[in-house]
C-alpha atoms as a PDB file:
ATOM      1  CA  UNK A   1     102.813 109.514  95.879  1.00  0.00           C
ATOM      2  CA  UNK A   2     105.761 107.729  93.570  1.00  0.00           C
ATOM      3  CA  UNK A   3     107.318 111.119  92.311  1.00  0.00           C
ATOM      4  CA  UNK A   4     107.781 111.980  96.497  1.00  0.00           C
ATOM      5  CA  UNK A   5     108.278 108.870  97.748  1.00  0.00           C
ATOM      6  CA  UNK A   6     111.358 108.717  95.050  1.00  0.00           C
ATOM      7  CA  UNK A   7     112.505 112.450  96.098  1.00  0.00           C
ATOM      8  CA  UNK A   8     112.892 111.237  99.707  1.00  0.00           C
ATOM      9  CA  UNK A   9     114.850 108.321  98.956  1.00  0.00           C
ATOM     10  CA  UNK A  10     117.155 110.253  96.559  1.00  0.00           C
ATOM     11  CA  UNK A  11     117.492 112.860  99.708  1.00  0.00           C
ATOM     12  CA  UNK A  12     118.445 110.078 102.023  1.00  0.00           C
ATOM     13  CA  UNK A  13     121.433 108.887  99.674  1.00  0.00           C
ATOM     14  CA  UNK A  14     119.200 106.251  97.170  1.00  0.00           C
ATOM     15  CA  UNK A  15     120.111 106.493  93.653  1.00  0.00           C
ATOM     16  CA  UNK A  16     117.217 106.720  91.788  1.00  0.00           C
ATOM     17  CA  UNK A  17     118.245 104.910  88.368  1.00  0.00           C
ATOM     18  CA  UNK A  18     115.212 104.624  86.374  1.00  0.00           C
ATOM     19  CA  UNK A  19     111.418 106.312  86.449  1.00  0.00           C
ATOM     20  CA  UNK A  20     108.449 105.015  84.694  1.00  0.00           C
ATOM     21  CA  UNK A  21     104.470 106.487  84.179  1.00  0.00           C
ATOM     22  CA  UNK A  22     102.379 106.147  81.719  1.00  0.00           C
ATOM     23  CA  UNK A  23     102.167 110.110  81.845  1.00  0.00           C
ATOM     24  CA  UNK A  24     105.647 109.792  80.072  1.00  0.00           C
ATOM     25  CA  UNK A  25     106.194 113.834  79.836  1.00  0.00           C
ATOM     26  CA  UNK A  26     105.539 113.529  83.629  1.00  0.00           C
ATOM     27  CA  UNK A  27     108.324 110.801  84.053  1.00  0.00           C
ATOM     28  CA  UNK A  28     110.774 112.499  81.931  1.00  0.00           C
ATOM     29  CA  UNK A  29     110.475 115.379  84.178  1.00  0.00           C
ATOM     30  CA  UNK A  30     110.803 113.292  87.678  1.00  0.00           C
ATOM     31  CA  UNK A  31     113.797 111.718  86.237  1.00  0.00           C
ATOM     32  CA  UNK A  32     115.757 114.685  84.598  1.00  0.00           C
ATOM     33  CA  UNK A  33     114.690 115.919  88.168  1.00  0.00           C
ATOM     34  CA  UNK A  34     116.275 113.294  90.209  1.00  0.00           C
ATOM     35  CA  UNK A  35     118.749 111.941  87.926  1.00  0.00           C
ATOM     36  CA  UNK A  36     117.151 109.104  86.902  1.00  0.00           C
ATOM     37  CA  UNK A  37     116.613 107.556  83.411  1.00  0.00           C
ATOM     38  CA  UNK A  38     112.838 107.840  81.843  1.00  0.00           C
ATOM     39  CA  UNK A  39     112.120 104.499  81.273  1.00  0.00           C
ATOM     40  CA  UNK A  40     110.479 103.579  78.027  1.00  0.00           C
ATOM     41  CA  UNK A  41     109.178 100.229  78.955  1.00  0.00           C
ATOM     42  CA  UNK A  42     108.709  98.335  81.906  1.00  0.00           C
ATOM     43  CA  UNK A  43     111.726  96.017  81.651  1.00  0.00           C
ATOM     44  CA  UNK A  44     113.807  98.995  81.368  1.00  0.00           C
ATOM     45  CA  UNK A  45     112.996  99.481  85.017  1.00  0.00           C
ATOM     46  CA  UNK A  46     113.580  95.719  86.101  1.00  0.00           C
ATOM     47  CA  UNK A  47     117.265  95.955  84.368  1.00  0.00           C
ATOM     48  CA  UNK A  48     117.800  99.239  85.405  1.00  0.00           C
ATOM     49  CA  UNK A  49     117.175  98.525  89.553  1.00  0.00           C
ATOM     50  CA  UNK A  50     117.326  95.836  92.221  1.00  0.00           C
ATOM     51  CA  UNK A  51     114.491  97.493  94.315  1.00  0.00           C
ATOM     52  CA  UNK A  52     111.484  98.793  92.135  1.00  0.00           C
ATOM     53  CA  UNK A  53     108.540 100.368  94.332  1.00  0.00           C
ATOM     54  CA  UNK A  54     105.032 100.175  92.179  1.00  0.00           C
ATOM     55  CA  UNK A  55     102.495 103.094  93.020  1.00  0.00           C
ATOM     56  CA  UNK A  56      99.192 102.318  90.618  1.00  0.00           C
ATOM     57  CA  UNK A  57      95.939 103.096  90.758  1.00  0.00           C
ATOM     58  CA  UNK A  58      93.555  99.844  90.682  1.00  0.00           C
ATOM     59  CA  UNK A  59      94.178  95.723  90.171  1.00  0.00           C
ATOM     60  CA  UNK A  60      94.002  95.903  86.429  1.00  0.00           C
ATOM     61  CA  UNK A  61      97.079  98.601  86.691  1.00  0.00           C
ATOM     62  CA  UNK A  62      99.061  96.621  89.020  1.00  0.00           C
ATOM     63  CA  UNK A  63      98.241  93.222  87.162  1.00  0.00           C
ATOM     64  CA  UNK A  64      99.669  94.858  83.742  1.00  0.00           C
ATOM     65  CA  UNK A  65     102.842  96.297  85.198  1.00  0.00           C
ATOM     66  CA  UNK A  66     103.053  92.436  86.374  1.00  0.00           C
ATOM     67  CA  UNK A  67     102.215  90.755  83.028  1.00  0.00           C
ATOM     68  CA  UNK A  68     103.135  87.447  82.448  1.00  0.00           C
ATOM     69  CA  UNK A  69     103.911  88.460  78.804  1.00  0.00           C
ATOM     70  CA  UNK A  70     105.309  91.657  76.759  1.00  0.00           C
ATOM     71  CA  UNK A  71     106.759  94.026  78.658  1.00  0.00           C
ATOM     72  CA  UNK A  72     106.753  93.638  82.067  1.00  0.00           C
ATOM     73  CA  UNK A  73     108.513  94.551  85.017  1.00  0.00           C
ATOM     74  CA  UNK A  74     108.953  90.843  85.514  1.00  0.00           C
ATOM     75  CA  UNK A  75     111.202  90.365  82.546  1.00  0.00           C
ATOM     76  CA  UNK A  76     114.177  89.520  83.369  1.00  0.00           C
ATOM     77  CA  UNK A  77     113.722  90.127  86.754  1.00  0.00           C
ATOM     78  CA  UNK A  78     115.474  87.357  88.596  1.00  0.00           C
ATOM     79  CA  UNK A  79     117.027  88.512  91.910  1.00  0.00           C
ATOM     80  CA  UNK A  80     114.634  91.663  91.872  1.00  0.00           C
ATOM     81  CA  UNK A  81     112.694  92.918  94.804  1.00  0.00           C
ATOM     82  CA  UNK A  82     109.219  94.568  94.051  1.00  0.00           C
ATOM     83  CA  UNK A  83     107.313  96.844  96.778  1.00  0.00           C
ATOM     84  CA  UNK A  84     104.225  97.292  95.750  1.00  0.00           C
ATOM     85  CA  UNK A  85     102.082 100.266  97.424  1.00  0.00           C
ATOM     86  CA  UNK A  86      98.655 100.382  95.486  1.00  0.00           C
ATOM     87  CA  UNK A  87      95.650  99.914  97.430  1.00  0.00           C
ATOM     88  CA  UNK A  88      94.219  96.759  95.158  1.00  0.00           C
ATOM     89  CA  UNK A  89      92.501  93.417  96.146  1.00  0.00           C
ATOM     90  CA  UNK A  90      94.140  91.279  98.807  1.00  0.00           C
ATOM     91  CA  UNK A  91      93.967  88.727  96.420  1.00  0.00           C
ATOM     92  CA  UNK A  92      95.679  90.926  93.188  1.00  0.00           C
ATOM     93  CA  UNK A  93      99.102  91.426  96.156  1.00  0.00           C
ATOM     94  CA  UNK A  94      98.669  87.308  96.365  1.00  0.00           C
ATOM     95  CA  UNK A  95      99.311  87.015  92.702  1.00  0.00           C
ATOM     96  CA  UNK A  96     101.759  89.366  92.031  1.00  0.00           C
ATOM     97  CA  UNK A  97     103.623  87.459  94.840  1.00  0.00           C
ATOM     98  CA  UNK A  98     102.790  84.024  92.911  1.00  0.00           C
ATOM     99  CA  UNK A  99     104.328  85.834  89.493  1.00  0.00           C
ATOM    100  CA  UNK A 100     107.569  87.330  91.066  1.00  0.00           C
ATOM    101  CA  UNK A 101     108.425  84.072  92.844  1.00  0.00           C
ATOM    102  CA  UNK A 102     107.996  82.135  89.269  1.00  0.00           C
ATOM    103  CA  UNK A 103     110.164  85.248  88.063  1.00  0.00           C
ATOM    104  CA  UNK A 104     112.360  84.275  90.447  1.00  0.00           C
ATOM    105  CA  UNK A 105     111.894  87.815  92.114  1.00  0.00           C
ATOM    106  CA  UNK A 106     110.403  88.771  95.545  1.00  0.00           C
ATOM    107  CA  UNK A 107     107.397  90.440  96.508  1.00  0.00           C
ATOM    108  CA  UNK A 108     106.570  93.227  99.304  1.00  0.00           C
ATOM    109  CA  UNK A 109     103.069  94.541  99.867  1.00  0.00           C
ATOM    110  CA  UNK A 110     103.605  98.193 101.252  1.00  0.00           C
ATOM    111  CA  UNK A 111     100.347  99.770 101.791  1.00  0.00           C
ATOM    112  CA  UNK A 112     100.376 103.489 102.991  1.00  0.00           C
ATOM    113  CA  UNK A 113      98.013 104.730 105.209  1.00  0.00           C
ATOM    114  CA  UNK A 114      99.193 108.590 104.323  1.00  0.00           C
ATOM    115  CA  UNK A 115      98.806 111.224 101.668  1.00  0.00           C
ATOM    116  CA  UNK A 116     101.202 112.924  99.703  1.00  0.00           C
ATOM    117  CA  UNK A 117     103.183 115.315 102.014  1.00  0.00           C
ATOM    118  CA  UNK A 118     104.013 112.128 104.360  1.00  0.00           C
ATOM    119  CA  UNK A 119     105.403 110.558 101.455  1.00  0.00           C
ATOM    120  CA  UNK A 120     107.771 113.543 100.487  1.00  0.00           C
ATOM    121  CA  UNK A 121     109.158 113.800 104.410  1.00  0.00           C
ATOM    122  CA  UNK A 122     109.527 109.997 105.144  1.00  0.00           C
ATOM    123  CA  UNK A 123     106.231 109.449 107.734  1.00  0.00           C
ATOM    124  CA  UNK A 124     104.256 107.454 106.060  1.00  0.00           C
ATOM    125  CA  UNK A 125     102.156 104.590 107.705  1.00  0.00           C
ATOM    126  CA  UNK A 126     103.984 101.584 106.342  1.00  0.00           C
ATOM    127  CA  UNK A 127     101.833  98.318 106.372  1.00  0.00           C
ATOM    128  CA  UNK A 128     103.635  95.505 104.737  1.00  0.00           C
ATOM    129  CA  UNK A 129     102.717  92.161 103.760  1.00  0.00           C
ATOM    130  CA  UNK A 130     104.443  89.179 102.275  1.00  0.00           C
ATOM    131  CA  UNK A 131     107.378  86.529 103.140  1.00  0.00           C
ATOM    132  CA  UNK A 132     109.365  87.950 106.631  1.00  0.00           C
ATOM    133  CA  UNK A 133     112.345  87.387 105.069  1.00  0.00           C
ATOM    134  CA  UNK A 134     111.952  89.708 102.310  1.00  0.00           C
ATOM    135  CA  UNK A 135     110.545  92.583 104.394  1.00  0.00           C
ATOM    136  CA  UNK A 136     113.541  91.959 106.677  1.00  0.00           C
ATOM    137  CA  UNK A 137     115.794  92.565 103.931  1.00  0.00           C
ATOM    138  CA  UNK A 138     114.078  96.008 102.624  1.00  0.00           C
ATOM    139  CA  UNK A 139     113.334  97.173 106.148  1.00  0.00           C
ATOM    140  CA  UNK A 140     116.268  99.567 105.842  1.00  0.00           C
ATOM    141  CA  UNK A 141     114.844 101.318 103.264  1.00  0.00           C
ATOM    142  CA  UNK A 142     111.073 101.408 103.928  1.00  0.00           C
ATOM    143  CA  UNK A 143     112.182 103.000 107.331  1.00  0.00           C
ATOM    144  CA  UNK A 144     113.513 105.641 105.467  1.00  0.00           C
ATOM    145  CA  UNK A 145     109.774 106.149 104.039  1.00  0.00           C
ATOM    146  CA  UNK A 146     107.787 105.792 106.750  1.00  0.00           C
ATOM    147  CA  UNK A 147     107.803 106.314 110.677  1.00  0.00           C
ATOM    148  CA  UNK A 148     105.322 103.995 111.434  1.00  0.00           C
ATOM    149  CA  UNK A 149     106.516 100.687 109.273  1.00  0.00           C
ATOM    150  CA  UNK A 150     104.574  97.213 110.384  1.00  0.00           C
ATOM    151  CA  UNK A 151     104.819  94.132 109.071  1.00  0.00           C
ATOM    152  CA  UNK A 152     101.318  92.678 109.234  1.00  0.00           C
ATOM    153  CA  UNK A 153     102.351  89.059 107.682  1.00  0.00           C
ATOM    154  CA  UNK A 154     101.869  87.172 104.654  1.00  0.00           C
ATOM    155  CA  UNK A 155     100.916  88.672 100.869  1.00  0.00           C
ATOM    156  CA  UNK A 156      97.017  89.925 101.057  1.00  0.00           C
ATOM    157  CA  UNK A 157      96.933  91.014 104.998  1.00  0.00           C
ATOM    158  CA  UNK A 158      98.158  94.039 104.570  1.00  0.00           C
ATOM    159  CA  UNK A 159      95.754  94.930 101.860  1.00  0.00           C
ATOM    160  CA  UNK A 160      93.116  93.517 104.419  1.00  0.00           C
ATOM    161  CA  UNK A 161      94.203  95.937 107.242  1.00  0.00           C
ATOM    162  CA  UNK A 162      94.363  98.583 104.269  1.00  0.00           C
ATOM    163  CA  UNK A 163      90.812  98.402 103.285  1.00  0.00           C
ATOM    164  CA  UNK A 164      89.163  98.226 106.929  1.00  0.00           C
ATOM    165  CA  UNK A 165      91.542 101.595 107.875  1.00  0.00           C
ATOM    166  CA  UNK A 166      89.970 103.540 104.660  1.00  0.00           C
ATOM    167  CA  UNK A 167      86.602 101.899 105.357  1.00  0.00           C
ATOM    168  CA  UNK A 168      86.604 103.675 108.705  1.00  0.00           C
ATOM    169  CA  UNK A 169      87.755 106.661 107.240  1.00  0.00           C
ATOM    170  CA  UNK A 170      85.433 106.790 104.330  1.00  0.00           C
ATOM    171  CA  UNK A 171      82.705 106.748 106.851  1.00  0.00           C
ATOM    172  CA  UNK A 172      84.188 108.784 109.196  1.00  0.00           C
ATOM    173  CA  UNK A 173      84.296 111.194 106.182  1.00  0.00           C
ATOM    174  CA  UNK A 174      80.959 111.228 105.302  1.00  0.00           C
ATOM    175  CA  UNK A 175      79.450 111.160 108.409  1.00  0.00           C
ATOM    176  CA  UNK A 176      81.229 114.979 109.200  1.00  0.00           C
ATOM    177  CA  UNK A 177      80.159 116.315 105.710  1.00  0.00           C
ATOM    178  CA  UNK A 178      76.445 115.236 106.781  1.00  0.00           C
ATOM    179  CA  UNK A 179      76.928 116.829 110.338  1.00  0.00           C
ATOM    180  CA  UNK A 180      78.767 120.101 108.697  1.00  0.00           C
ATOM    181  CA  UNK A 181      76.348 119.872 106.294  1.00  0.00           C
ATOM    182  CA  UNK A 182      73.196 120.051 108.070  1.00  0.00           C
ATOM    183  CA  UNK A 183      74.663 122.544 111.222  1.00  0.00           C
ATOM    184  CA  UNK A 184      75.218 124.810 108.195  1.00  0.00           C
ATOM    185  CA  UNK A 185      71.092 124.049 107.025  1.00  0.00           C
ATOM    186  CA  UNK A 186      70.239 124.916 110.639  1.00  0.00           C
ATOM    187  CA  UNK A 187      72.664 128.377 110.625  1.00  0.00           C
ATOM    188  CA  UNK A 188      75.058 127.632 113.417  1.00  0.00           C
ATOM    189  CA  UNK A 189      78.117 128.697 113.108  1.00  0.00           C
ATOM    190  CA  UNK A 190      80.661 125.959 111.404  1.00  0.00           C
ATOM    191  CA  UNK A 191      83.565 127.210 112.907  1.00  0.00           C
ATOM    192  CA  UNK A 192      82.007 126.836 116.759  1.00  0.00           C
ATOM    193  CA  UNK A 193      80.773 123.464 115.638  1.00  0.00           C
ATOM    194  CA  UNK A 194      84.040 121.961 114.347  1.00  0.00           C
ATOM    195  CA  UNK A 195      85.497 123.064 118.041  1.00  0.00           C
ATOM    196  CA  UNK A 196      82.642 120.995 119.674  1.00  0.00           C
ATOM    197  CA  UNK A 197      82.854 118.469 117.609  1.00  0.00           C
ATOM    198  CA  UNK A 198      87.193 118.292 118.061  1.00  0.00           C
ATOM    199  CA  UNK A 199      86.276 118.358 122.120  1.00  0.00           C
ATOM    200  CA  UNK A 200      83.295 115.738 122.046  1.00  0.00           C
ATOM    201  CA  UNK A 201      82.643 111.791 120.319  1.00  0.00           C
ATOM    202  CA  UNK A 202      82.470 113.443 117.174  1.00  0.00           C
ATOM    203  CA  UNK A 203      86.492 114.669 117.299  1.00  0.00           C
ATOM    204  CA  UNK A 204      87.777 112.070 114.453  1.00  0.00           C
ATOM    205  CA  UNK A 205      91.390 112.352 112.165  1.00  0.00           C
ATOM    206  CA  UNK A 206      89.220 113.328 109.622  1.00  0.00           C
ATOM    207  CA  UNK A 207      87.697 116.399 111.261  1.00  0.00           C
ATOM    208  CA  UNK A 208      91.632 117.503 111.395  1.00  0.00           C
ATOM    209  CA  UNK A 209      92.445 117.232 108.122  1.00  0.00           C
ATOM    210  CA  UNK A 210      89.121 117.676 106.081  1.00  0.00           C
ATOM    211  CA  UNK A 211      86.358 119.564 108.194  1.00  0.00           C
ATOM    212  CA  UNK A 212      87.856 122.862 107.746  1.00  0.00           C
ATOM    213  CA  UNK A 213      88.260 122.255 103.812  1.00  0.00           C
ATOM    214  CA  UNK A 214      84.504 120.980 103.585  1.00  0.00           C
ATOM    215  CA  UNK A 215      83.550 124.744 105.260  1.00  0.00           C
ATOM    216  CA  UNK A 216      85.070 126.434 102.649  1.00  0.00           C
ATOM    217  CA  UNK A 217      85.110 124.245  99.691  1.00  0.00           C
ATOM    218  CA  UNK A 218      88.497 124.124  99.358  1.00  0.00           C
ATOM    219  CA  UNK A 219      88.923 120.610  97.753  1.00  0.00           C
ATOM    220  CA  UNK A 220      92.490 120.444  96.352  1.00  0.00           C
ATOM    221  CA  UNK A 221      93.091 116.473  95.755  1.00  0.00           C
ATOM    222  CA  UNK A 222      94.968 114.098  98.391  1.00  0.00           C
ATOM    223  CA  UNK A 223      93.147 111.543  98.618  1.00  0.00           C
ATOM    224  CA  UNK A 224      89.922 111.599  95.803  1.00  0.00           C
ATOM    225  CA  UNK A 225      86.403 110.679  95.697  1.00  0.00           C
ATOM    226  CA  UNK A 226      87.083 108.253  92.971  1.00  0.00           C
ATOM    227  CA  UNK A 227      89.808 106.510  94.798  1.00  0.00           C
ATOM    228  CA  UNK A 228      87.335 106.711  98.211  1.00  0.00           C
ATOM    229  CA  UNK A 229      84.501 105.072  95.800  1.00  0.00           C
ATOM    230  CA  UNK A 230      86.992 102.368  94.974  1.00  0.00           C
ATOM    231  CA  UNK A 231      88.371 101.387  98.134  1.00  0.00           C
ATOM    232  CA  UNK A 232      85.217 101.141  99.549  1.00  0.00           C
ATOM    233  CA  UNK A 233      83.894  98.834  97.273  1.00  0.00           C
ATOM    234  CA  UNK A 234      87.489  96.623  98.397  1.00  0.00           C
ATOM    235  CA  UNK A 235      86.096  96.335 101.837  1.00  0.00           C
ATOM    236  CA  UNK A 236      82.555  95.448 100.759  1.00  0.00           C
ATOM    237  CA  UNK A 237      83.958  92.517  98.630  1.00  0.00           C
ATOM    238  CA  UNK A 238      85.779  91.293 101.804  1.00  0.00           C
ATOM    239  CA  UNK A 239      82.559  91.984 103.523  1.00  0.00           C
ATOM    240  CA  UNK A 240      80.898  89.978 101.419  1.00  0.00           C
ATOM    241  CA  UNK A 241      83.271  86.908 100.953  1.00  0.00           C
ATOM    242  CA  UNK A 242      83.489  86.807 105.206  1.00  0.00           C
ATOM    243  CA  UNK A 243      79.580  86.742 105.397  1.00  0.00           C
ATOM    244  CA  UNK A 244      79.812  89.979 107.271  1.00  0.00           C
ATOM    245  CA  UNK A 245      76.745  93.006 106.419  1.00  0.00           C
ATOM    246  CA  UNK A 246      78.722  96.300 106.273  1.00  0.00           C
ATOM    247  CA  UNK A 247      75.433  98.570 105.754  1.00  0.00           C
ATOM    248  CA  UNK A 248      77.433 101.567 107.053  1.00  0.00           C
ATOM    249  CA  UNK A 249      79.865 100.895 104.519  1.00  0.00           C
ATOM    250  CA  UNK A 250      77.581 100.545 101.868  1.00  0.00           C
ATOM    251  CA  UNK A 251      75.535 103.865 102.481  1.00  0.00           C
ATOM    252  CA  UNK A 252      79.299 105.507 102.063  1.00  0.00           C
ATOM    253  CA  UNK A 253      80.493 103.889  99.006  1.00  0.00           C
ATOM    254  CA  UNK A 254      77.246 104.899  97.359  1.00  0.00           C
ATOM    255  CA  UNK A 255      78.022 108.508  98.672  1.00  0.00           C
ATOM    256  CA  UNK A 256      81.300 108.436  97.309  1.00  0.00           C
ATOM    257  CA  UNK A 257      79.766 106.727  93.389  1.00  0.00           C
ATOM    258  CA  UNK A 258      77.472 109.771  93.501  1.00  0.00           C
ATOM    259  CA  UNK A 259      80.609 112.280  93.833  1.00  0.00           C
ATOM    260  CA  UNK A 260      81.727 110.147  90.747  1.00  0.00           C
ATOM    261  CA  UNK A 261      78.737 110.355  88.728  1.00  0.00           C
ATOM    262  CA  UNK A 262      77.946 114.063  88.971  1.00  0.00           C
ATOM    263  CA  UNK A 263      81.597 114.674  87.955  1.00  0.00           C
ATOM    264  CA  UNK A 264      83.499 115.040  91.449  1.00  0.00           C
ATOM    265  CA  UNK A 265      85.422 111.944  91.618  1.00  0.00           C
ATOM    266  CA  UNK A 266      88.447 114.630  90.577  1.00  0.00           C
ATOM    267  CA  UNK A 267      88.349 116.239  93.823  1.00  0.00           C
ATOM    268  CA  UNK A 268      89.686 115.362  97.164  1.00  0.00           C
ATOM    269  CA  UNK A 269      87.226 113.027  99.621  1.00  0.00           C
ATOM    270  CA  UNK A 270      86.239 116.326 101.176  1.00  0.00           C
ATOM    271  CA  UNK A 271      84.532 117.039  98.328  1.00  0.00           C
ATOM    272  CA  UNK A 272      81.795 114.470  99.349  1.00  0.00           C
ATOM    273  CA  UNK A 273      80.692 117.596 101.375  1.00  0.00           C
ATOM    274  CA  UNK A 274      79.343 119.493  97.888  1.00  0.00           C
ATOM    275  CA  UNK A 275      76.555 116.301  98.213  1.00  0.00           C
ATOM    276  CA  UNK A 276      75.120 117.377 101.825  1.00  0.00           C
ATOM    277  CA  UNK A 277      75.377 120.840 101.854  1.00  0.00           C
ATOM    278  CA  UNK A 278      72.358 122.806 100.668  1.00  0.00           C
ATOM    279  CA  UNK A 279      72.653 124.926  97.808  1.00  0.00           C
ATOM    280  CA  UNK A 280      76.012 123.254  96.475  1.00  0.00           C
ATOM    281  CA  UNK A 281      74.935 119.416  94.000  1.00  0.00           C
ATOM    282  CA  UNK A 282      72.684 118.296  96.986  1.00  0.00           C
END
């Protein structure tokens, strides 16, 4: 999502001064690619830019990259503008805010509601959250990203809206493996049922861009089954701390831990489908 999300900006006109992964063969090859410098360390990034966008997998990640000690994007970081994109904890965003402001940098939730060819032609789903001021200030260049941008409000509601979209989703995607799944069991024809499904209550986003991928198998990673295990268990914590019983969302993050466990979390979320067909790791 970084490595394309960088490519677009450079194609809009953005220099693109510094790249950093911990995959450092993989940076060195983004940056030779778009003329950037492969960072060694995280300040190197900071010194080297006065936008940094942060694309990391989980709250310990994104908390690291944001140490308050050693390297750090936040050293020397004053006048710096951080847009962070992760799908982590409302609360982790409210932090990071807390640590650039003592930096004396600003912080931008931008949560993405897309996958990976959005990010490389500029329509992602842009949800951002944090001061008004600073979003007003980057909007320029998130607009570039993204042709759906929203400001939600302050740092952590973004993250909220995040979670409940890929809650939905999660169960939207496990519901149509279990309905492919057991029209398959019952021999009717998968490619007749996807049309009824598409014309009837059971037509979902999901069904566009997974239910012909489930019927054949063909699992090549967007969005994984780890990353769907994770993010549900985001929205049952918020479940949780609102006094609100998600059982639907339960049932699916359990579906998606059992991808996990028997060694599928690699795979896209369509791969949740290999659990409820017959004959596949049912």
């Amino acid at each position: 999502m970084g490595a394309n999300m960088a490519r677009r900006l450079k194609d809009c006109g953005h220099a693109i001064t510094a790249v950093y992964d911990v995959n450092a063969a993989g940076a060195a090859a983004l940056a030779q690619e778009l003329g950037a410098k492969p960072a060694a360390t995280l300040a190197e990034v900071t010194a080297a830019a006065d936008l940094v966008f942060t694309v990391v997998p989980d709250d310990a990640a994104q908390l690291a990259v944001f140490a308050e000690s050693g390297d750090s994007l936040l050293r020397g970081a004053t006048g710096r503008t951080f847009v962070n994109c992760a799908t982590i904890t409302p609360a982790t965003h409210v932090e990071v805010e807390r640590r650039a402001r003592v930096a004396g940098a600003a912080s931008l939730e931008g949560c993405m509601a897309s996958s990976i060819p959005q990010a490389r032609n500029g329509t992602l789903y842009l949800m951002c959250g944090g001061e008004r001021v600073v979003f007003d200030r980057v909007q320029p260049v998130l607009a570039q990203l993204s042709t759906a941008l929203r400001y939600v409000g302050p740092a952590g509601r973004a993250a909220q809206v995040k979670a409940l979209v890929n809650m939905v989703m999660n169960i939207n995607t496990a519901g149509l493996a279990e309905g492919l799944g057991l029209g398959a069991a019952l021999g009717l024809d998968l490619d007749m049922l996807r049309e009824v499904f598409a014309q009837t209550g059971a037509n979902s986003q999901v069904l566009k861009t997974d239910g012909e991928d489930m019927q054949n198998r063909a699992h090549d990673c967007f969005f994984s089954g780890a990353h769907a295990a994770k993010d549900s268990g985001i929205a049952l914590q918020l479940g949780q701390d609102a006094g609100v019983a998600l059982p639907l969302a339960a049932a699916t993050k359990a579906q998606f831990d059992r991808m996990v466990a028997l060694g599928l979390g690699q795979l896209d979320k369509s791969g949740v489908a290999e659990l409820t067909f017959k004959g596949r790791h049912g």
